[in-house]
PDB file of N, CA and C in Angstrom:
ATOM      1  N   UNK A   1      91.054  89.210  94.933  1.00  0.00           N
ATOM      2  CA  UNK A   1      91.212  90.244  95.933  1.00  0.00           C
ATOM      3  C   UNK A   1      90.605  91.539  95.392  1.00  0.00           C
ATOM      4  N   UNK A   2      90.445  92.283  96.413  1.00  0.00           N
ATOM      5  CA  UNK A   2      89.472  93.429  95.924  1.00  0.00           C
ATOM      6  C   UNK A   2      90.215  94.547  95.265  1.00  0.00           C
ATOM      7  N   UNK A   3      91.629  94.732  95.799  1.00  0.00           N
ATOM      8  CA  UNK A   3      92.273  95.655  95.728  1.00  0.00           C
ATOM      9  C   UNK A   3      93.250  95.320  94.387  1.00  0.00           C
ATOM     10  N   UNK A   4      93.216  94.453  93.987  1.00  0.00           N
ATOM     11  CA  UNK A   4      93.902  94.077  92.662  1.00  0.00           C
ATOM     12  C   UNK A   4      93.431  95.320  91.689  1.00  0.00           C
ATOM     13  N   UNK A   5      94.181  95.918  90.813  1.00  0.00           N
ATOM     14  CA  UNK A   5      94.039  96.311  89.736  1.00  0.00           C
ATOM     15  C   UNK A   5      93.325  97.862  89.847  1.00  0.00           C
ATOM     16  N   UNK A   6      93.612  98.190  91.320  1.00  0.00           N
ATOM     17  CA  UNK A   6      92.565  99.744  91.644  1.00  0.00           C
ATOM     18  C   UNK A   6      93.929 100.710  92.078  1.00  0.00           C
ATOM     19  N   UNK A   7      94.963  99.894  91.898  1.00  0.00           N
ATOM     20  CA  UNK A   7      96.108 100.782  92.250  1.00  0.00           C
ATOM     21  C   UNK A   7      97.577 100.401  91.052  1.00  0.00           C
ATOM     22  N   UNK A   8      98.144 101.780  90.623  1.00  0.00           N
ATOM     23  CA  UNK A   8      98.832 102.084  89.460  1.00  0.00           C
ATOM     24  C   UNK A   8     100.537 102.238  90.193  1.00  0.00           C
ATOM     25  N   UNK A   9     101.018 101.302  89.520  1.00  0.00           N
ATOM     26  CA  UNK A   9     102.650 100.804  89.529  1.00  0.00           C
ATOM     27  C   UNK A   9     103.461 102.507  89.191  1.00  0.00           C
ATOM     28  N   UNK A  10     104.615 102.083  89.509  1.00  0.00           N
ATOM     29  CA  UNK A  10     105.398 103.674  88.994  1.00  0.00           C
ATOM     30  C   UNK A  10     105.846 103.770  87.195  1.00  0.00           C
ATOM     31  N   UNK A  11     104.927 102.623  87.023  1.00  0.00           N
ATOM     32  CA  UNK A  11     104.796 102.860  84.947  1.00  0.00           C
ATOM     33  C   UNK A  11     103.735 103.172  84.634  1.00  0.00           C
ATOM     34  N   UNK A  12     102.553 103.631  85.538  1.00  0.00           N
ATOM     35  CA  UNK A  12     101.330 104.359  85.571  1.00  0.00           C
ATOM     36  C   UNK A  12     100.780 102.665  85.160  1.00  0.00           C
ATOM     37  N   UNK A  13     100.936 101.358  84.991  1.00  0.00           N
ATOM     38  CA  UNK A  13     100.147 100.262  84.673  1.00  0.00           C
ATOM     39  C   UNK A  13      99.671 100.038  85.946  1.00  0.00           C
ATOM     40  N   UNK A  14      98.660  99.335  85.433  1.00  0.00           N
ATOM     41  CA  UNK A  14      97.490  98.376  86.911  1.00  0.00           C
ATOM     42  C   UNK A  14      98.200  97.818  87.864  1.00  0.00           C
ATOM     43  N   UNK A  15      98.514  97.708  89.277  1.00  0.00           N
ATOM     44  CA  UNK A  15      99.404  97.054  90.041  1.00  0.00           C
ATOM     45  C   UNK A  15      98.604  95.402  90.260  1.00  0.00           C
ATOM     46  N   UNK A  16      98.706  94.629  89.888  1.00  0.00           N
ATOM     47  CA  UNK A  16      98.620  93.444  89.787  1.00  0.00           C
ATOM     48  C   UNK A  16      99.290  92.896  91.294  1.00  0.00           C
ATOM     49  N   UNK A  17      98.424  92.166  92.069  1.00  0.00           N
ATOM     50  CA  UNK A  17      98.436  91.935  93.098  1.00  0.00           C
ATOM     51  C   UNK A  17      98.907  90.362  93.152  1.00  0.00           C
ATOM     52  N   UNK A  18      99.225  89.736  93.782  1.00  0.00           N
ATOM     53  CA  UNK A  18      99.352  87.888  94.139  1.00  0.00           C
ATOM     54  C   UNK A  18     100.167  87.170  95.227  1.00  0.00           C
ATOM     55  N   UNK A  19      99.121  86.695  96.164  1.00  0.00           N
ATOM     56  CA  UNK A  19      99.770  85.752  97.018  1.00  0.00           C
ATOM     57  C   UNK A  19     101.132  85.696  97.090  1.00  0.00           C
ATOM     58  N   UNK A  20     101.800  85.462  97.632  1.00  0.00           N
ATOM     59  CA  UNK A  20     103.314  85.061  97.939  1.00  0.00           C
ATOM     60  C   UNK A  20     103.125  84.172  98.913  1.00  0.00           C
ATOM     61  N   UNK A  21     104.103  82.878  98.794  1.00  0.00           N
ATOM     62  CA  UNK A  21     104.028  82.107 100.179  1.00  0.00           C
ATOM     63  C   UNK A  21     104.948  83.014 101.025  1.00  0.00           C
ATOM     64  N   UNK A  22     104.488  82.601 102.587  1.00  0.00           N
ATOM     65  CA  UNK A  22     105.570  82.956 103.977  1.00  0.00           C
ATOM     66  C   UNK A  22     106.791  82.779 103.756  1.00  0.00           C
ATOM     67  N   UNK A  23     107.457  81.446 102.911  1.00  0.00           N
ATOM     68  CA  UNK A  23     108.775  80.979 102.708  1.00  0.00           C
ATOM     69  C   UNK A  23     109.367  81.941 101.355  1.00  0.00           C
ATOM     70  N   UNK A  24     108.311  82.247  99.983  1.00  0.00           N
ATOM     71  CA  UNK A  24     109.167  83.545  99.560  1.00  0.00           C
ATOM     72  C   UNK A  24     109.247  84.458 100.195  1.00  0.00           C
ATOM     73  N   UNK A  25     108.942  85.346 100.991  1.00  0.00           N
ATOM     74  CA  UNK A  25     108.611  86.756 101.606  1.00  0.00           C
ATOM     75  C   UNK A  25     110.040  86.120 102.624  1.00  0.00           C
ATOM     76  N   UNK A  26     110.366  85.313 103.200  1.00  0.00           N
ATOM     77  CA  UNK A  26     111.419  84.930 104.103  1.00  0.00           C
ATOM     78  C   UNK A  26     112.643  85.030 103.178  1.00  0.00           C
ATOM     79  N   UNK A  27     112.013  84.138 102.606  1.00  0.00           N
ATOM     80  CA  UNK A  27     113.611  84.617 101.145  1.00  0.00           C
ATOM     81  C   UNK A  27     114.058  86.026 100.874  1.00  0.00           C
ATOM     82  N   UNK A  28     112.930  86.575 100.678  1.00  0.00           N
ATOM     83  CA  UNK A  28     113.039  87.872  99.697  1.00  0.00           C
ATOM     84  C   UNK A  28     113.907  88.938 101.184  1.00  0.00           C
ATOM     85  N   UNK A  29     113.845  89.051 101.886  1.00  0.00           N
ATOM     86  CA  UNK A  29     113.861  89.580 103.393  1.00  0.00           C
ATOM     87  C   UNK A  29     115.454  88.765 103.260  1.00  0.00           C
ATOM     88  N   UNK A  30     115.644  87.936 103.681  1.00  0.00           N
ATOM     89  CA  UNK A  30     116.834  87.308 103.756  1.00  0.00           C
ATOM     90  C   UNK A  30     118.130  87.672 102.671  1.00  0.00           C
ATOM     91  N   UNK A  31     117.624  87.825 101.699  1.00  0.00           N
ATOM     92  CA  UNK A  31     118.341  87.875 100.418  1.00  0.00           C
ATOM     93  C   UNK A  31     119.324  89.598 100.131  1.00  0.00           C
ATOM     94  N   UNK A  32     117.822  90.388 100.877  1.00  0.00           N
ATOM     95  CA  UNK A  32     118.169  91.793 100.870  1.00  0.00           C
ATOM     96  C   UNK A  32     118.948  92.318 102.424  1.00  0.00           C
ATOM     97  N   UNK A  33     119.474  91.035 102.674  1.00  0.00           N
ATOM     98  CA  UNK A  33     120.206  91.671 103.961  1.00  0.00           C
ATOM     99  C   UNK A  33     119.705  91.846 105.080  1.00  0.00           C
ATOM    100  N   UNK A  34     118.491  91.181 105.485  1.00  0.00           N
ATOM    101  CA  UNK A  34     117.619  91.180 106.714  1.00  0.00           C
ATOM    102  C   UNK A  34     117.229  89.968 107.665  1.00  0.00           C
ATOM    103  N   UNK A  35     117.180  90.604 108.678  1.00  0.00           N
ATOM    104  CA  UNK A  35     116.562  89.082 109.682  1.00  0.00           C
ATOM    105  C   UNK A  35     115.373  89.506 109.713  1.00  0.00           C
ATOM    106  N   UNK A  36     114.736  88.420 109.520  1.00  0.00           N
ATOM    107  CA  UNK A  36     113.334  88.525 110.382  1.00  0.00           C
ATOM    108  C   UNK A  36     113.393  88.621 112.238  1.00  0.00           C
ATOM    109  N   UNK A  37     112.539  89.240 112.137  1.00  0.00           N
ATOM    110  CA  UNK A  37     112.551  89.156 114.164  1.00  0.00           C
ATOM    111  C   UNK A  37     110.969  88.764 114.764  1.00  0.00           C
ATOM    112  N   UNK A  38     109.970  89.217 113.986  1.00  0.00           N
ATOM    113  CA  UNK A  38     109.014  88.422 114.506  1.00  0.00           C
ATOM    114  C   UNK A  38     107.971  88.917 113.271  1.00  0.00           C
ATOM    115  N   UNK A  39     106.967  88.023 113.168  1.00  0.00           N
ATOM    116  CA  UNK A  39     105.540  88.619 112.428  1.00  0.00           C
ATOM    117  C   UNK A  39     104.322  88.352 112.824  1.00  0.00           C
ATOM    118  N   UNK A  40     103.412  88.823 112.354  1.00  0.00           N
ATOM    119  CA  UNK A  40     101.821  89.234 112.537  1.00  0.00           C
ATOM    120  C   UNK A  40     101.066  88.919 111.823  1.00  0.00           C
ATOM    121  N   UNK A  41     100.203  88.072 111.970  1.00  0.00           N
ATOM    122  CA  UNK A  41      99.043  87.354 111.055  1.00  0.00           C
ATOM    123  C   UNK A  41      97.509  88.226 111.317  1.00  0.00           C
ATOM    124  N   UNK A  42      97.266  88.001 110.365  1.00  0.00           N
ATOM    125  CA  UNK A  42      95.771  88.711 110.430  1.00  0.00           C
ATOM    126  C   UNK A  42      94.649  87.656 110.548  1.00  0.00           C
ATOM    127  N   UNK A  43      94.469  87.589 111.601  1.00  0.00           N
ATOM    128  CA  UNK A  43      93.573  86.319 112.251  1.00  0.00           C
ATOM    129  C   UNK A  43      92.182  86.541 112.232  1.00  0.00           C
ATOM    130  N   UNK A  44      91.715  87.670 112.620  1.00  0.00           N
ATOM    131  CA  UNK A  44      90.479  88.361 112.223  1.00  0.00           C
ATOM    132  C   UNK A  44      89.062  87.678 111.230  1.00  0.00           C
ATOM    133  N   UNK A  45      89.847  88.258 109.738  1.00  0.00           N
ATOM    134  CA  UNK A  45      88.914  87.825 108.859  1.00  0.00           C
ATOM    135  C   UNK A  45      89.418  86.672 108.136  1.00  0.00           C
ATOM    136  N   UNK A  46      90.749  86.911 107.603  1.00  0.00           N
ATOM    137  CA  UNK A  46      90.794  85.914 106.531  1.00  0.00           C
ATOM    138  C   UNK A  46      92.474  84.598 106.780  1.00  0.00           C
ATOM    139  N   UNK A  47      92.994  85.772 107.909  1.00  0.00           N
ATOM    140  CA  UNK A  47      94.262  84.771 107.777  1.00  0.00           C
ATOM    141  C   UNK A  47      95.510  84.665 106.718  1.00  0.00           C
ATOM    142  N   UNK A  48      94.878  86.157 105.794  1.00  0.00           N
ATOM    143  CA  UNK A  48      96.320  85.756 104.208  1.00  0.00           C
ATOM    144  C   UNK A  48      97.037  86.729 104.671  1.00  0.00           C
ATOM    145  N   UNK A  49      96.940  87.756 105.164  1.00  0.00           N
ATOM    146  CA  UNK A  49      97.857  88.770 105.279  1.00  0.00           C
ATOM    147  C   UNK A  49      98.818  88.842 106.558  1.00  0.00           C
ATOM    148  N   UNK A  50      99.951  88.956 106.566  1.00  0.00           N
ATOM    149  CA  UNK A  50     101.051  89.234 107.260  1.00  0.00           C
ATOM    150  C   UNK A  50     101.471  90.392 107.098  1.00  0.00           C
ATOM    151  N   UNK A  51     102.323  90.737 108.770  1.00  0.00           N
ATOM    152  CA  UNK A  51     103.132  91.768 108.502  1.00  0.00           C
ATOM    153  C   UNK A  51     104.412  91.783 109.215  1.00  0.00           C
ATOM    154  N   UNK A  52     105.674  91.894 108.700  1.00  0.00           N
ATOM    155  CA  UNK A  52     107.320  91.204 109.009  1.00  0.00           C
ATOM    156  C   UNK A  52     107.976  92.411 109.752  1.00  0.00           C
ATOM    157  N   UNK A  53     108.023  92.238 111.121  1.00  0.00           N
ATOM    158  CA  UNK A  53     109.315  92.761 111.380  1.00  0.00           C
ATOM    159  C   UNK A  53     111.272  92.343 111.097  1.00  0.00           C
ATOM    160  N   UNK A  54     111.672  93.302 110.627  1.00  0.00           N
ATOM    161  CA  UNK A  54     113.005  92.593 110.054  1.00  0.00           C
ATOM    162  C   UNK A  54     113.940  93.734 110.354  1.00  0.00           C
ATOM    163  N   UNK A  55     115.108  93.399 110.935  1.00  0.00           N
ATOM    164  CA  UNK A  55     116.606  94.040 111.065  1.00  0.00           C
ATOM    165  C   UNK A  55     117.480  93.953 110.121  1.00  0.00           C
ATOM    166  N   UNK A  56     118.246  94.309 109.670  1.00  0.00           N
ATOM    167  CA  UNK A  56     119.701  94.834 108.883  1.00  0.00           C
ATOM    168  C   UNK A  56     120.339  93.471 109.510  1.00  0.00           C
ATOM    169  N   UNK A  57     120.254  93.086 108.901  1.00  0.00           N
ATOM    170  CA  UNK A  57     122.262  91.978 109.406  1.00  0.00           C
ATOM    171  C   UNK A  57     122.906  92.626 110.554  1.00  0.00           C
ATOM    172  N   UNK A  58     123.552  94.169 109.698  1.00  0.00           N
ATOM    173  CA  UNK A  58     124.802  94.601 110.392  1.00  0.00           C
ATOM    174  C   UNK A  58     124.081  94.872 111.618  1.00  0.00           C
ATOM    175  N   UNK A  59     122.843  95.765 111.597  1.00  0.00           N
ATOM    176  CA  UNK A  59     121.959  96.058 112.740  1.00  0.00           C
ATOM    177  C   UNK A  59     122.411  95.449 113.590  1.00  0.00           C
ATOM    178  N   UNK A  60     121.725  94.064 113.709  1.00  0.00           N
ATOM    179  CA  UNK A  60     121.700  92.982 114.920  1.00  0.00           C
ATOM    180  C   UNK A  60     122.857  92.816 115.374  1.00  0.00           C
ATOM    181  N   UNK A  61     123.849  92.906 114.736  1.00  0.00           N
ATOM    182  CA  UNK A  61     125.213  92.460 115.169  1.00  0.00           C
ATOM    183  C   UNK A  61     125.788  93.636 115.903  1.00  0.00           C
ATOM    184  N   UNK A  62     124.773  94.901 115.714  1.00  0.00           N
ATOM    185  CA  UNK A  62     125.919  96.241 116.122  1.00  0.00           C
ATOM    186  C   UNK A  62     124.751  95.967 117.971  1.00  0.00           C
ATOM    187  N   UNK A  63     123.587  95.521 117.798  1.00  0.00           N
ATOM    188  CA  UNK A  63     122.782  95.478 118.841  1.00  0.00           C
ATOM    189  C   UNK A  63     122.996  94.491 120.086  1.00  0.00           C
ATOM    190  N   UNK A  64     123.252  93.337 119.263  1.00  0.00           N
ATOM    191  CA  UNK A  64     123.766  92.263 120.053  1.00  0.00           C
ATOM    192  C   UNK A  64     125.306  92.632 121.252  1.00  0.00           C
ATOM    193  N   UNK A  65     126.139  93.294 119.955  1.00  0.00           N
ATOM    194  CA  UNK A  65     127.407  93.998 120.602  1.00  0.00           C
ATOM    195  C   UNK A  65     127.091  94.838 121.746  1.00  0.00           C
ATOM    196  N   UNK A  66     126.315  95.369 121.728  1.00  0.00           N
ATOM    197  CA  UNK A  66     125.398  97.130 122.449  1.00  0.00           C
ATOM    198  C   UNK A  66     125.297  95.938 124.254  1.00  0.00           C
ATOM    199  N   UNK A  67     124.315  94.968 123.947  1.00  0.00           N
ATOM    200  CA  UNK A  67     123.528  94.665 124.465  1.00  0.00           C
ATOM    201  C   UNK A  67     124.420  93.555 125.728  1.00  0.00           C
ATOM    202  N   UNK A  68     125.680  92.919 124.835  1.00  0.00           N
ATOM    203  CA  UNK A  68     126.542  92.394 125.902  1.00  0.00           C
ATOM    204  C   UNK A  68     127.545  93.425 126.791  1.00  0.00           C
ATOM    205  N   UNK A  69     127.765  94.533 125.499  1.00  0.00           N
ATOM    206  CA  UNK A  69     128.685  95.599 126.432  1.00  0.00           C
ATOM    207  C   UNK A  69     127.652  96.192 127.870  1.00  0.00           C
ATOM    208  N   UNK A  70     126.558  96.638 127.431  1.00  0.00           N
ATOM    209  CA  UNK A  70     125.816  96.737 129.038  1.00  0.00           C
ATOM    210  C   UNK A  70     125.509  95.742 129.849  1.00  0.00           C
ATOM    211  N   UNK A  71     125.452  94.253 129.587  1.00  0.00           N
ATOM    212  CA  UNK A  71     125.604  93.393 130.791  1.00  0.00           C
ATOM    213  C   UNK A  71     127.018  93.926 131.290  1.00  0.00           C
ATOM    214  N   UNK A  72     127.874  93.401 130.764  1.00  0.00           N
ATOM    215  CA  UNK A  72     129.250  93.611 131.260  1.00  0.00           C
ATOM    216  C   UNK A  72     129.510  95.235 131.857  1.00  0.00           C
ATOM    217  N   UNK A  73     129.003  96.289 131.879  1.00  0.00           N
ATOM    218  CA  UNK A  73     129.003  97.490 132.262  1.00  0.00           C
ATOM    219  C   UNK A  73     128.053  97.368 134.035  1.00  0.00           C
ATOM    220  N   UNK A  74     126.712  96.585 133.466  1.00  0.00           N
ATOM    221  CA  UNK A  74     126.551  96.509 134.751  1.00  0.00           C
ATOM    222  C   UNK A  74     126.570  95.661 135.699  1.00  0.00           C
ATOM    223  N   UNK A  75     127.536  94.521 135.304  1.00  0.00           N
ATOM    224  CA  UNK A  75     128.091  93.780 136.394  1.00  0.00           C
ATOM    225  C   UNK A  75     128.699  94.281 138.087  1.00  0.00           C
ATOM    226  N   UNK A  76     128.438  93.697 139.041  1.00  0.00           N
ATOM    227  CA  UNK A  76     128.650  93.942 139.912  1.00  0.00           C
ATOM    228  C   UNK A  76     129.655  92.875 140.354  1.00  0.00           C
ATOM    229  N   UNK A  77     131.065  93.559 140.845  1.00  0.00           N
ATOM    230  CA  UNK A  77     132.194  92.922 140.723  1.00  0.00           C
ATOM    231  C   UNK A  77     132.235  92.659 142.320  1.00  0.00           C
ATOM    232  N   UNK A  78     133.214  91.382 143.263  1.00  0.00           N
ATOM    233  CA  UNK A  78     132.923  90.982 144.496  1.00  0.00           C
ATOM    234  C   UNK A  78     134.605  91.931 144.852  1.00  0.00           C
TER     235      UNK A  78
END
């Protein structure tokens, strides 16, 4: 990759770049308390790069809550 080794880590060393599969990056996301919600492939040129949308755990659960209280708000009662 081109960009390997042209950009400096927060120990001022070379930032060393490398692949990750889809299934670590799902892990790593998962692990730190996140859902994935959807992602983006770079179809274009090469196809390696992704980019992850991801929610908080608690997030989703405070959204999901949000999201049934306004059905039920705008129910129309007989």
């Amino acid at each position: 990759m081109f960009i390997s080794k042209t950009l400096h880590n927060h120990r001022g060393s070379s930032w060393v770049m490398r692949c990750r599969s889809q299934a670590e990056m799902d892990q790593l996301i998962e692990r730190a308390g996140f859902k994935k919600v959807t992602m983006r492939i770079d179809r274009d040129r090469f196809g390696v790069f992704t980019v992850s949308l991801a929610i908080k755990q608690s997030q989703q659960v405070t959204q999901e809550n949000n999201s049934i209280k306004k059905k039920q708000e705008n129910r129309v009662y007989d």
